[in-house]
N, C-alpha and C. Protein backbone atom coordinates (compact mmCIF):
# COMPACT_ATOMS: atom_id res chain seq x y z
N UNK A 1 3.25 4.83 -13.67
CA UNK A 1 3.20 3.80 -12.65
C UNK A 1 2.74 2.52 -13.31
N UNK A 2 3.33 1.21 -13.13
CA UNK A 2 3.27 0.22 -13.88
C UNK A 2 2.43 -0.42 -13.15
N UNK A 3 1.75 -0.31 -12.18
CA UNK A 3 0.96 -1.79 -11.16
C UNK A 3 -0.53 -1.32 -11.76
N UNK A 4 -0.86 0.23 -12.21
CA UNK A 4 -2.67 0.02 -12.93
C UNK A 4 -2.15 0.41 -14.31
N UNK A 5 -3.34 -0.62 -14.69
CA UNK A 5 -3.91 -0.13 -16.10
C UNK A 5 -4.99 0.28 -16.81
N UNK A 6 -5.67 0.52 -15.54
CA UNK A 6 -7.09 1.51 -15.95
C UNK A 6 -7.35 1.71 -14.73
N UNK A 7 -8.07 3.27 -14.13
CA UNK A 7 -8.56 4.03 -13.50
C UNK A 7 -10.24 4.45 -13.38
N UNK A 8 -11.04 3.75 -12.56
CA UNK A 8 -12.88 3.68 -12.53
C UNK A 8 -12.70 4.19 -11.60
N UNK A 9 -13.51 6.08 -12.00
CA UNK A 9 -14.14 6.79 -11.15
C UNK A 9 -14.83 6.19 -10.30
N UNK A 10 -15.32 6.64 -9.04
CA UNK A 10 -16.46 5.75 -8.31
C UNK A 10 -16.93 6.95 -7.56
N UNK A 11 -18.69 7.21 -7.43
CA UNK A 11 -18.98 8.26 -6.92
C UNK A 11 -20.01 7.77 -6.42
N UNK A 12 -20.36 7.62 -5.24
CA UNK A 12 -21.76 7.49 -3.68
C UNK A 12 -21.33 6.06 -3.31
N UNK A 13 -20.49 5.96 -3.14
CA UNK A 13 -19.86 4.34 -2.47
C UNK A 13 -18.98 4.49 -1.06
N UNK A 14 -19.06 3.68 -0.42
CA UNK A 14 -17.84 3.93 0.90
C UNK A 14 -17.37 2.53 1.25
N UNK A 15 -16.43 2.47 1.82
CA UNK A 15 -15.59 1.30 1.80
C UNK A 15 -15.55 1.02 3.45
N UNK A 16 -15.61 0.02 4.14
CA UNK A 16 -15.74 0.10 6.01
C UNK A 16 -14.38 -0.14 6.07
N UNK A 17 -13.50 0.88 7.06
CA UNK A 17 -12.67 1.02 7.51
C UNK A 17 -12.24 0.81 9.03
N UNK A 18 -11.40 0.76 9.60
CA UNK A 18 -10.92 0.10 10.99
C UNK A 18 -11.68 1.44 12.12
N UNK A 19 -11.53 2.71 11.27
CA UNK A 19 -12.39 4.11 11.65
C UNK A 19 -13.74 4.56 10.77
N UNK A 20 -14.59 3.39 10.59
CA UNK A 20 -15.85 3.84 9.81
C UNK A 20 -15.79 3.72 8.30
N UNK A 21 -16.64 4.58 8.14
CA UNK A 21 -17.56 4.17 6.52
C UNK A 21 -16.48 5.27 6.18
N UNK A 22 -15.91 5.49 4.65
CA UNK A 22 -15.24 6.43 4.38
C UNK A 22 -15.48 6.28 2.32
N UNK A 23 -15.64 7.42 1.72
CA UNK A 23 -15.78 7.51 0.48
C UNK A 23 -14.88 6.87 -0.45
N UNK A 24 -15.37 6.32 -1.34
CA UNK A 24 -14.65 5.53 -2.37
C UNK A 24 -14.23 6.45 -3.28
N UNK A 25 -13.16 6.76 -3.99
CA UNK A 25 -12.48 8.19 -4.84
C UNK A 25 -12.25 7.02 -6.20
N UNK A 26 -12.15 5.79 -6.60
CA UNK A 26 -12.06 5.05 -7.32
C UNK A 26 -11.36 3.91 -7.28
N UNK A 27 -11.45 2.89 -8.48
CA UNK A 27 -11.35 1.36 -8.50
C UNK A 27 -10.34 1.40 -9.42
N UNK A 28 -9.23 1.05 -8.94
CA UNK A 28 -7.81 0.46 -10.14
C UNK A 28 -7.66 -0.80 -10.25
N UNK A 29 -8.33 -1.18 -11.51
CA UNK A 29 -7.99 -2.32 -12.21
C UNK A 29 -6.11 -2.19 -12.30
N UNK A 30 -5.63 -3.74 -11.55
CA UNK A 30 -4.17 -3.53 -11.58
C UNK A 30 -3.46 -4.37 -12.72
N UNK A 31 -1.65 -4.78 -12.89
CA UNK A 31 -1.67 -5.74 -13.45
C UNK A 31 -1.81 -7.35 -13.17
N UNK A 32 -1.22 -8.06 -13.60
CA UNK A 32 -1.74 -9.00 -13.17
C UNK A 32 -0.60 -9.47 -12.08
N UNK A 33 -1.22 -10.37 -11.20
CA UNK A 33 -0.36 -10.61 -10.09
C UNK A 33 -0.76 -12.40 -10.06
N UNK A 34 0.50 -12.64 -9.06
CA UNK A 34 0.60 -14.19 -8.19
C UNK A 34 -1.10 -14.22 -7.28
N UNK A 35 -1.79 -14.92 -7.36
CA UNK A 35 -3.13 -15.13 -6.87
C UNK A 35 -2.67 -16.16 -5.41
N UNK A 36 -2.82 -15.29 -4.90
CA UNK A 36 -2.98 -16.51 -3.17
C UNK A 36 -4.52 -16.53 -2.38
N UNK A 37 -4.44 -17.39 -1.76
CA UNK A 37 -5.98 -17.67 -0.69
C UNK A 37 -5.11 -17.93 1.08
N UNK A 38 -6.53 -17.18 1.57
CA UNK A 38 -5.82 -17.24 2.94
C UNK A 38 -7.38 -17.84 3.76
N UNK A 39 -6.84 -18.13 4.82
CA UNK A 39 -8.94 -18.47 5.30
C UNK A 39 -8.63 -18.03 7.02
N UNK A 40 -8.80 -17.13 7.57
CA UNK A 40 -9.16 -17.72 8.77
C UNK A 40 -10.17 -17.95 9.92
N UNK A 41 -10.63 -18.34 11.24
CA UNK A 41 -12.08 -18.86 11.52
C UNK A 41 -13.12 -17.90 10.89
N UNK A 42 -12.96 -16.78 10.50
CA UNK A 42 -14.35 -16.25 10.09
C UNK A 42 -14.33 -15.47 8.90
N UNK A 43 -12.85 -15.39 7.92
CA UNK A 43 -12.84 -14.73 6.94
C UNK A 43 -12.08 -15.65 5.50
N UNK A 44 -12.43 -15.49 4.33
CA UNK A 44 -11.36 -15.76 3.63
C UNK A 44 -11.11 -15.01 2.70
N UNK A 45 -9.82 -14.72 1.68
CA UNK A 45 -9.76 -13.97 0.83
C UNK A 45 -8.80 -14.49 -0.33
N UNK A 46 -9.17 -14.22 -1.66
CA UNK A 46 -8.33 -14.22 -2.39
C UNK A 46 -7.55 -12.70 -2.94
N UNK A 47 -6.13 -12.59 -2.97
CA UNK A 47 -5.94 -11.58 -3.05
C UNK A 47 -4.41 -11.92 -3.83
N UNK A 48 -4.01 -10.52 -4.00
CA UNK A 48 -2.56 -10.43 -4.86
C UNK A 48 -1.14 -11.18 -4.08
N UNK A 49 -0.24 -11.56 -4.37
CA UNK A 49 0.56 -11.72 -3.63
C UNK A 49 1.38 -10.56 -2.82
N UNK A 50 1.07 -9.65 -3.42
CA UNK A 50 1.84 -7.98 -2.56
C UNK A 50 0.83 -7.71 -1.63
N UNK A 51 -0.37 -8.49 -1.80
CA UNK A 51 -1.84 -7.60 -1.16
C UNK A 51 -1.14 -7.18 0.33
N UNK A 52 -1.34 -6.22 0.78
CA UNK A 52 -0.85 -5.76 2.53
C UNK A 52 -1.81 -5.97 3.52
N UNK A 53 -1.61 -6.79 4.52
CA UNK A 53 -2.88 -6.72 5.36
C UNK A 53 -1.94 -6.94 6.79
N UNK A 54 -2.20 -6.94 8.22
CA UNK A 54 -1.71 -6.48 8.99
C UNK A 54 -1.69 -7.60 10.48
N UNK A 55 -0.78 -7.36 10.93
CA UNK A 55 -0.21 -8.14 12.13
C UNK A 55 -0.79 -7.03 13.41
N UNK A 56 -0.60 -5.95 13.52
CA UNK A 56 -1.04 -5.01 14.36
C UNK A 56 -1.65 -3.94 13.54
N UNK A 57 -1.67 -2.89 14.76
CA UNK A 57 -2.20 -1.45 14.08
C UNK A 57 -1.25 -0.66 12.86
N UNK A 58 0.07 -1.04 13.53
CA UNK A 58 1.36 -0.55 12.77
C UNK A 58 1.62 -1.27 12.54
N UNK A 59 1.86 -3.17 12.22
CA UNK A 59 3.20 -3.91 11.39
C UNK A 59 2.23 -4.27 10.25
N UNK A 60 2.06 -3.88 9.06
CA UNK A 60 1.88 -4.47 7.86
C UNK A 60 2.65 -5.35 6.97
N UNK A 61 1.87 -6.76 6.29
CA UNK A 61 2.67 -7.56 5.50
C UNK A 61 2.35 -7.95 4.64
N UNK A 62 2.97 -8.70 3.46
CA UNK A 62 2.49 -9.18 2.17
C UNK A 62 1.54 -10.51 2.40
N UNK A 63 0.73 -10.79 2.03
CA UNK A 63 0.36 -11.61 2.10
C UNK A 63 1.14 -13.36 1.14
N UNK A 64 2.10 -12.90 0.58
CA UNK A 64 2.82 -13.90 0.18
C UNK A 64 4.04 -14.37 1.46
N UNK A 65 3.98 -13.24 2.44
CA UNK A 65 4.73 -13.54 3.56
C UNK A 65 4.41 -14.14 4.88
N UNK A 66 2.84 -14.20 4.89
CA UNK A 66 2.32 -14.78 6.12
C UNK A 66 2.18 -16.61 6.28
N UNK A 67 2.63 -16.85 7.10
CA UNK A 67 2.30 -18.65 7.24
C UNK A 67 1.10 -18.89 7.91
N UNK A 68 0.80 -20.48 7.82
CA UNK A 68 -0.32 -20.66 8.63
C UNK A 68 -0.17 -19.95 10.41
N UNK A 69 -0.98 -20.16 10.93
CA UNK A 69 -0.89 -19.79 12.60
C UNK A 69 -0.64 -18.23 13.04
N UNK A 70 0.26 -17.57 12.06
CA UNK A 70 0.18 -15.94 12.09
C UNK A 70 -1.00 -15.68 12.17
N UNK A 71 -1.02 -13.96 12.84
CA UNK A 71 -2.33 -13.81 13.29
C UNK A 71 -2.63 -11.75 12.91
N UNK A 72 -3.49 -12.28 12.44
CA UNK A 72 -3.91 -10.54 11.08
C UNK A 72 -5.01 -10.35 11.74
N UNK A 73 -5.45 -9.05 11.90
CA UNK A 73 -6.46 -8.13 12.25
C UNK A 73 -7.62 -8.23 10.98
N UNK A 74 -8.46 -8.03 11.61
CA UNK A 74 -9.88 -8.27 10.65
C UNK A 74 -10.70 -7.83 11.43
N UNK A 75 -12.00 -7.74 11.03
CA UNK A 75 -13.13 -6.24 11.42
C UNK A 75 -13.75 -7.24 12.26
N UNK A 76 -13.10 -8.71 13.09
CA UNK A 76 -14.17 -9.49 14.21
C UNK A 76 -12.55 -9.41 15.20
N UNK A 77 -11.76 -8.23 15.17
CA UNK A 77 -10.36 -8.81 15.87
C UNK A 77 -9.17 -9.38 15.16
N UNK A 78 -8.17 -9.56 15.93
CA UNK A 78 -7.46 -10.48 15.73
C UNK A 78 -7.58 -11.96 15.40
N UNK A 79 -7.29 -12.23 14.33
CA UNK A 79 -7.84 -13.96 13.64
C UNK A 79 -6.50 -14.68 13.30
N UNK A 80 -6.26 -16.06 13.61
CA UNK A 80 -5.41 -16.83 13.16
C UNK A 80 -5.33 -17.35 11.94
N UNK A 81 -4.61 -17.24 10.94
CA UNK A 81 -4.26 -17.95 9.74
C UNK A 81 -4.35 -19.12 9.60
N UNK A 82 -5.78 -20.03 9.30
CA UNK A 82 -5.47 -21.42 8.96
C UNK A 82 -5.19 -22.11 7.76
N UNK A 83 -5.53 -21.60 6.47
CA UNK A 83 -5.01 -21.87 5.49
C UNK A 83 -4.13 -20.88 4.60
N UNK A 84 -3.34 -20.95 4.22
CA UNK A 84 -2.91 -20.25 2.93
C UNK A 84 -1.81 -20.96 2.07
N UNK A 85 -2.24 -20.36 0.82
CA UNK A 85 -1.10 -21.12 -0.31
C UNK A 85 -1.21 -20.49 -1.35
N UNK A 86 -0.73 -20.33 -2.70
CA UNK A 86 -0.73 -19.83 -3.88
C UNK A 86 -0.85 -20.35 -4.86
N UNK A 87 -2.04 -19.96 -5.55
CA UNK A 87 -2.80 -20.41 -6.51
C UNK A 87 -2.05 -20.52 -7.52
N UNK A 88 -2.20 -21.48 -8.86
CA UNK A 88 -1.67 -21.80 -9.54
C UNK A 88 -2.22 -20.90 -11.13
N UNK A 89 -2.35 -19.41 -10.48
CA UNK A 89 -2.82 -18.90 -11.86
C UNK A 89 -2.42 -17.30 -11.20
N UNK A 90 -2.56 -16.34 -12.79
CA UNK A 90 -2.63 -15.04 -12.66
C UNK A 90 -3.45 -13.78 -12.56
N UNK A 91 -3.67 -13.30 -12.05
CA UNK A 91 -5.13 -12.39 -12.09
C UNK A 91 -5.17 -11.11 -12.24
N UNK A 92 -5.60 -10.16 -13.24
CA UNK A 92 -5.78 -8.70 -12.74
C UNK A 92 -6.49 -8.43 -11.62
N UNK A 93 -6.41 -7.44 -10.12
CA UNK A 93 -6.88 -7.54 -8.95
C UNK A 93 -7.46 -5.88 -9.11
N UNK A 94 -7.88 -5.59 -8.18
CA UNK A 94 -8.49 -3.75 -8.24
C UNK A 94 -8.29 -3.86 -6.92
N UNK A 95 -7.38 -2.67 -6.50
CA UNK A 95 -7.34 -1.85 -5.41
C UNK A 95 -7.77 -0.28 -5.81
N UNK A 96 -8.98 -0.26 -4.81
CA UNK A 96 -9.53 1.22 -4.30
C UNK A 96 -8.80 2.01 -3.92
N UNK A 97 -8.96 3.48 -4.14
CA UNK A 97 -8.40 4.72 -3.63
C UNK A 97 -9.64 5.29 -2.80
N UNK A 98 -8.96 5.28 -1.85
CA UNK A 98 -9.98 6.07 -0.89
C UNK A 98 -9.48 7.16 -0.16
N UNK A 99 -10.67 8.14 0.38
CA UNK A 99 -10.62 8.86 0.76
C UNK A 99 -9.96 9.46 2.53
N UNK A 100 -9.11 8.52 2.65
CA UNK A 100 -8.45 8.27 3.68
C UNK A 100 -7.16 8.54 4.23
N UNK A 101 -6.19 9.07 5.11
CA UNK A 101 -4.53 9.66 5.39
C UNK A 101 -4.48 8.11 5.52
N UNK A 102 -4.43 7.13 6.04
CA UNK A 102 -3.99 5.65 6.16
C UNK A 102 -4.33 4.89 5.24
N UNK A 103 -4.87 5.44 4.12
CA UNK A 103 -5.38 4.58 3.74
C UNK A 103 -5.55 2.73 3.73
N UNK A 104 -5.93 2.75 4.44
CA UNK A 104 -6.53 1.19 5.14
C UNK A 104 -8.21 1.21 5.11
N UNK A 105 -8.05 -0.23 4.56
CA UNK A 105 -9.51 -0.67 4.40
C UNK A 105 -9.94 -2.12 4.95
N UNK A 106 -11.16 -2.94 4.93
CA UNK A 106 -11.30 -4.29 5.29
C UNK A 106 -11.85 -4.19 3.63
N UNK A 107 -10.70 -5.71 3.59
CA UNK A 107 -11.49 -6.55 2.03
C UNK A 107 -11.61 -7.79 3.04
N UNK A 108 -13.12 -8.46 2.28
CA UNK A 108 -13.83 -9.64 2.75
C UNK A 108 -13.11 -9.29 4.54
N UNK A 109 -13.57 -8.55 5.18
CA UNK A 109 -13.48 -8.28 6.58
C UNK A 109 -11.75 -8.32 7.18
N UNK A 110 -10.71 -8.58 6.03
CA UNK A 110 -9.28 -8.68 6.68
C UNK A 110 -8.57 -7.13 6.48
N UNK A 111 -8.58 -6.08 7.76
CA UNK A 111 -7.39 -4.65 7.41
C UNK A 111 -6.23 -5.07 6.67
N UNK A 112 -6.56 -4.08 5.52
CA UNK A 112 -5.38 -4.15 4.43
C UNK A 112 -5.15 -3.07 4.04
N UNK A 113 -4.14 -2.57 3.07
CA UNK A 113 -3.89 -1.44 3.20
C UNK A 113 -3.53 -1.46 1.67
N UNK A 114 -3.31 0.18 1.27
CA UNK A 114 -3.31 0.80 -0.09
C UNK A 114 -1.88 1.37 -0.51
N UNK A 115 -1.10 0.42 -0.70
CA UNK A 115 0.29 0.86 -0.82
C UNK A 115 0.46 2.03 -1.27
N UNK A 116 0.06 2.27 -2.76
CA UNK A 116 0.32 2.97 -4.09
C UNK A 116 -0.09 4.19 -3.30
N UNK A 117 -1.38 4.32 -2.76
CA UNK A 117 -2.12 5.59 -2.26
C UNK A 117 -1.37 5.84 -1.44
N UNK A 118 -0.83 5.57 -0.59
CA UNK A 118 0.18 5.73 0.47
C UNK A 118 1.44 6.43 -0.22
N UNK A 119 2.31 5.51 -1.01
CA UNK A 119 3.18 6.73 -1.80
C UNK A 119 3.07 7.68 -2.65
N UNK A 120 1.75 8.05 -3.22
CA UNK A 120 1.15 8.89 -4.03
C UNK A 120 1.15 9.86 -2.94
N UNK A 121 0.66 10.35 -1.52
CA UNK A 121 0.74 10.71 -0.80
C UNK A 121 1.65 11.22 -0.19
N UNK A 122 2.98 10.04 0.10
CA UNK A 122 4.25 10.86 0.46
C UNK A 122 5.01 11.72 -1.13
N UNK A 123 4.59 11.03 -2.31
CA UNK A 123 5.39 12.02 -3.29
C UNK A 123 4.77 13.80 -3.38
N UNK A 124 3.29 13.13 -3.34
CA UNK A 124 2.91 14.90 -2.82
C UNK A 124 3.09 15.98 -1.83
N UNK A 125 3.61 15.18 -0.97
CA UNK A 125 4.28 15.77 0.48
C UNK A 125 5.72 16.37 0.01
N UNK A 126 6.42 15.45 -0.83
CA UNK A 126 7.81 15.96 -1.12
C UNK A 126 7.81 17.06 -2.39
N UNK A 127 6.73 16.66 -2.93
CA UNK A 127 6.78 17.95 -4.54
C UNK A 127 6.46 19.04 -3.87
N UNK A 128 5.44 19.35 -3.28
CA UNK A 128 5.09 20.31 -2.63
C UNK A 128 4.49 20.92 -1.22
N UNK A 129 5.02 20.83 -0.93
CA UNK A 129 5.55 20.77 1.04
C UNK A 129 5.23 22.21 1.39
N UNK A 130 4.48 21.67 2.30
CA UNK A 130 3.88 23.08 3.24
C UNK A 130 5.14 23.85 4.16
N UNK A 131 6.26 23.16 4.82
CA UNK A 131 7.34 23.37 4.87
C UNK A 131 8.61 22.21 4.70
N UNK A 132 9.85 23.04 4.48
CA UNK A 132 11.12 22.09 4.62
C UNK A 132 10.99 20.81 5.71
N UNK A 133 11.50 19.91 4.94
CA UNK A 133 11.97 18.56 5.55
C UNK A 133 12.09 17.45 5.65
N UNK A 134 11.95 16.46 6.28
CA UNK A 134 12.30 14.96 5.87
C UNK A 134 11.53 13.89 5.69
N UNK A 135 11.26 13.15 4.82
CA UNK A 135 9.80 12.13 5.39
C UNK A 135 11.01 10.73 5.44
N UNK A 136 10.39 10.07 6.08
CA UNK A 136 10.81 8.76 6.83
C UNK A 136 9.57 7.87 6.65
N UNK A 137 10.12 6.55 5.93
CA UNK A 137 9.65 5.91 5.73
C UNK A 137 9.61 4.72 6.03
N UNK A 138 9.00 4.37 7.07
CA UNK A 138 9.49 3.12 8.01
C UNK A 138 8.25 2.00 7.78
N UNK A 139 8.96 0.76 7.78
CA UNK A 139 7.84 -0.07 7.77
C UNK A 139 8.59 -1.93 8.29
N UNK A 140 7.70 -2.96 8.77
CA UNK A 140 8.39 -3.99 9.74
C UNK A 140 9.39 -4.40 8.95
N UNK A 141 9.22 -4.69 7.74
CA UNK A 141 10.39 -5.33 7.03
C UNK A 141 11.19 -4.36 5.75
N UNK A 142 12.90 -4.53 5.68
CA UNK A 142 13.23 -3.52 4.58
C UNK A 142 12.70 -3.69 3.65
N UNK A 143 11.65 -4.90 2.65
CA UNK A 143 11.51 -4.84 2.04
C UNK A 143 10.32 -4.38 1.45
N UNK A 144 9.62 -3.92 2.18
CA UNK A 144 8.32 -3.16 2.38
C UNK A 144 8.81 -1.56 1.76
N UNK A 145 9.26 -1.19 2.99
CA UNK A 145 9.76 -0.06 2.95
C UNK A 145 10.46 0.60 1.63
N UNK A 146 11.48 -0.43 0.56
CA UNK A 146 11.97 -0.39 -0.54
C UNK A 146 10.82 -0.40 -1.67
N UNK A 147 9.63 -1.03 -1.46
CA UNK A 147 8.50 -1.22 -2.23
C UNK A 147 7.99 0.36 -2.51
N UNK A 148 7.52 1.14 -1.45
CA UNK A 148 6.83 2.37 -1.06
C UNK A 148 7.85 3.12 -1.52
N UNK A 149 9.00 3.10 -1.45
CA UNK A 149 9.96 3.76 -1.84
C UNK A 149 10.18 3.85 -3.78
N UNK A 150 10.10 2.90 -4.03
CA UNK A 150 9.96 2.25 -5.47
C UNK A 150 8.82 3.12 -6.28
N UNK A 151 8.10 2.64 -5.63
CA UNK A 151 6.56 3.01 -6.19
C UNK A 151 6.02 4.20 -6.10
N UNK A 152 7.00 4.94 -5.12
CA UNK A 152 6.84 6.89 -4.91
C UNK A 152 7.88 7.23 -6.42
N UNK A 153 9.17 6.76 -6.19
CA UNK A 153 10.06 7.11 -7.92
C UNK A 153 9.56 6.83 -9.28
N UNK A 154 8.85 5.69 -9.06
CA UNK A 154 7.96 5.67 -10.23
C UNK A 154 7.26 6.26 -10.89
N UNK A 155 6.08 7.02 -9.61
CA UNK A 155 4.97 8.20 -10.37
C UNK A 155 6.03 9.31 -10.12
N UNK A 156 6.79 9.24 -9.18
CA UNK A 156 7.53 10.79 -10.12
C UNK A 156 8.13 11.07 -11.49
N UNK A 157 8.35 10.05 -11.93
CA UNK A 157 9.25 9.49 -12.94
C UNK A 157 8.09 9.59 -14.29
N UNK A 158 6.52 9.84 -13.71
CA UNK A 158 5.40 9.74 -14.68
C UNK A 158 5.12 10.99 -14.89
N UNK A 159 5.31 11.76 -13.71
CA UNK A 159 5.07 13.80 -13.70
C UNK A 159 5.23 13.98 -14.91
N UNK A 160 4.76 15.00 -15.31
CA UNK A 160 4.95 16.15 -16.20
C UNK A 160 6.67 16.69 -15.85
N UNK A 161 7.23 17.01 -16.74
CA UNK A 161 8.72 17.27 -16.44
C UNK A 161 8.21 18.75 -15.53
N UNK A 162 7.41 20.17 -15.91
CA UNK A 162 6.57 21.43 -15.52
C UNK A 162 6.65 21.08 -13.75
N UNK A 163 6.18 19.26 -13.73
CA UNK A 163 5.21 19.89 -12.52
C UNK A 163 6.37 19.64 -11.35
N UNK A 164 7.33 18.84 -11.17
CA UNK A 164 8.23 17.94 -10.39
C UNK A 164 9.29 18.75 -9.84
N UNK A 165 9.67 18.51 -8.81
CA UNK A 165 11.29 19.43 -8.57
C UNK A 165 12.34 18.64 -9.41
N UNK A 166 13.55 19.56 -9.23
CA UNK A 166 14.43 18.53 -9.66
C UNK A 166 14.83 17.60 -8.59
N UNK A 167 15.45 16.44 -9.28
CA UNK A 167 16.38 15.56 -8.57
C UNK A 167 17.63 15.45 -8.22
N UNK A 168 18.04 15.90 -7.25
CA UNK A 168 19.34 16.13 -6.40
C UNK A 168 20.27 15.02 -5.99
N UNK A 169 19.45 13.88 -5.62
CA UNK A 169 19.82 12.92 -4.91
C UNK A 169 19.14 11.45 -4.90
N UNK A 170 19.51 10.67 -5.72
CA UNK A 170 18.51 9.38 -6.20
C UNK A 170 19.50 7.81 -5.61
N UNK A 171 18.93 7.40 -4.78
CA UNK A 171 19.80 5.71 -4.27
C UNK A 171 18.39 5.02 -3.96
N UNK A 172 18.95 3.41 -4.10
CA UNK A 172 18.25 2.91 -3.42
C UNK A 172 17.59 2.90 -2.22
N UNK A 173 17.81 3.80 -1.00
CA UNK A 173 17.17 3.79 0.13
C UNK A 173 16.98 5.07 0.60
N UNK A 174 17.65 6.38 -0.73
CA UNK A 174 16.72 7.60 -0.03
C UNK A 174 16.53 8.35 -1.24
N UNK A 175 15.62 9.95 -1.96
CA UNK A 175 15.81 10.43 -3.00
C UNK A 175 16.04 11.94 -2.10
N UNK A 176 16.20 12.68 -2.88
CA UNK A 176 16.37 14.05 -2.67
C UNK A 176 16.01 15.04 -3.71
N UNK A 177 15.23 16.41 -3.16
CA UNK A 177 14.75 17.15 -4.59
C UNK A 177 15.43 18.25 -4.31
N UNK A 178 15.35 19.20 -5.36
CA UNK A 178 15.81 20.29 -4.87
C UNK A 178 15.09 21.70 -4.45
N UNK A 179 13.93 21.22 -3.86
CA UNK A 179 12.74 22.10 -3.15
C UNK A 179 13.22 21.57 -1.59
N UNK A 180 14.66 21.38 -1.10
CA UNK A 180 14.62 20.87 -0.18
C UNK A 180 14.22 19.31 0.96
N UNK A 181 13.34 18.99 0.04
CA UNK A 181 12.60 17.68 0.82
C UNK A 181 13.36 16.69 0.48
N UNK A 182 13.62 15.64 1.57
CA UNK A 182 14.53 14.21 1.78
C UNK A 182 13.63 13.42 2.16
N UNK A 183 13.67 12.18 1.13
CA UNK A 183 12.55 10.89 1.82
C UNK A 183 13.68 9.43 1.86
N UNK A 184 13.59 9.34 3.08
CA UNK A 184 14.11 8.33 3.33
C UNK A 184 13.43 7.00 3.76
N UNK A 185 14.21 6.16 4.07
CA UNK A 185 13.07 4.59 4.54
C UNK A 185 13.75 3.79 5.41
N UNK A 186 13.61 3.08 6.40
CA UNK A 186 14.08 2.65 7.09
C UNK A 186 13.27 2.14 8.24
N UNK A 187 13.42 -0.05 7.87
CA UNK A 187 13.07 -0.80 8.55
C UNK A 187 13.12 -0.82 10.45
N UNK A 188 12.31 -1.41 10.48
CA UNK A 188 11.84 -1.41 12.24
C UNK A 188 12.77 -2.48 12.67
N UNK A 189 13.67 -2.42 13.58
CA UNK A 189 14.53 -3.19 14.24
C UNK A 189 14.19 -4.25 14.82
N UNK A 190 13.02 -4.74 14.64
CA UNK A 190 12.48 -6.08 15.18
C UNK A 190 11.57 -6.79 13.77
């Protein structure tokens, strides 16, 4: 997987989540990314340009995609976007793995979410599946959805040849193994 390049254990830490305090499993120093700033009345953040943080409970977005006046969830509510723009430099960033099925967290108080952990998650669902069947991978925009999709082929692509099914079926918008399991993706119609 190309987005870390080093992996920090982390042990008696918890991260505040939209559902409580929840254990920190470790800190990935990533590569380096587009640096943006966002501010709104009671939060600000600097973060990656992929960073994910959220319109509702369910629509997540890049933060290189939000304009001023959009309005993102944060641990005081719903907050309006009054500034944002992109910094004129590059940064290595660290996203946490936590101990979480959504993995979603508040950085500097804005819900954001853990892409990578998220498809690390569905690829373990498809290597080895409690039973046959399909995962669906839906998210507001196709290009989200193609991201998670991306970034699940990737660490399979890192397996141990031992540990992986084979590959049956590889496109841009679905894969297929041959342990049965189909992961597909597909954007929300609004």
């Amino acid at each position: 997987m190309d987005k870390f390049i080093e992996e920090i254990p982390v042990e008696g830490y918890s991260v505040k989540t939209d559902k409580g305090f929840v254990p920190i499993l470790a800190s990935n120093k990533t590569k380096e990314f587009d640096v943006y700033y966002l501010r709104t009345e009671n939060h600000e953040l600097r973060c990656a340009d992929e960073h994910l943080v959220y319109f509702s409970d369910t629509q997540s977005v890049y933060v290189k995609d939000l304009k001023v006046h959009d309005k993102i969830l944060t641990d005081s509510g719903l907050e309006e976007i009054l500034e944002i723009h992109q910094e004129d430099k590059k940064e290595h960033m660290f996203d946490l793995s936590i101990n979480s099925e959504d993995h979603r967290y508040y950085t500097n108080g804005i819900l954001s979410h853990n892409t990578t952990m998220g498809a690390f998650y569905l690829l373990y669902e498809a290597c080895f599946p409690k039973s046959k069947g399909d995962i669906l991978i839906v998210a507001h925009k196709q290009g989200h959805a193609v991201e998670v999709l991306k970034r699940m082929k990737d660490m399979y692509y890192s397996m141990p040849l031992w540990m992986k099914p084979g590959m049956i079926k590889n496109n841009e918008t679905s894969v297929e193994f041959d342990n049965g399991m189909r992961v597909d993706y597909c954007p929300l119609p609004w």
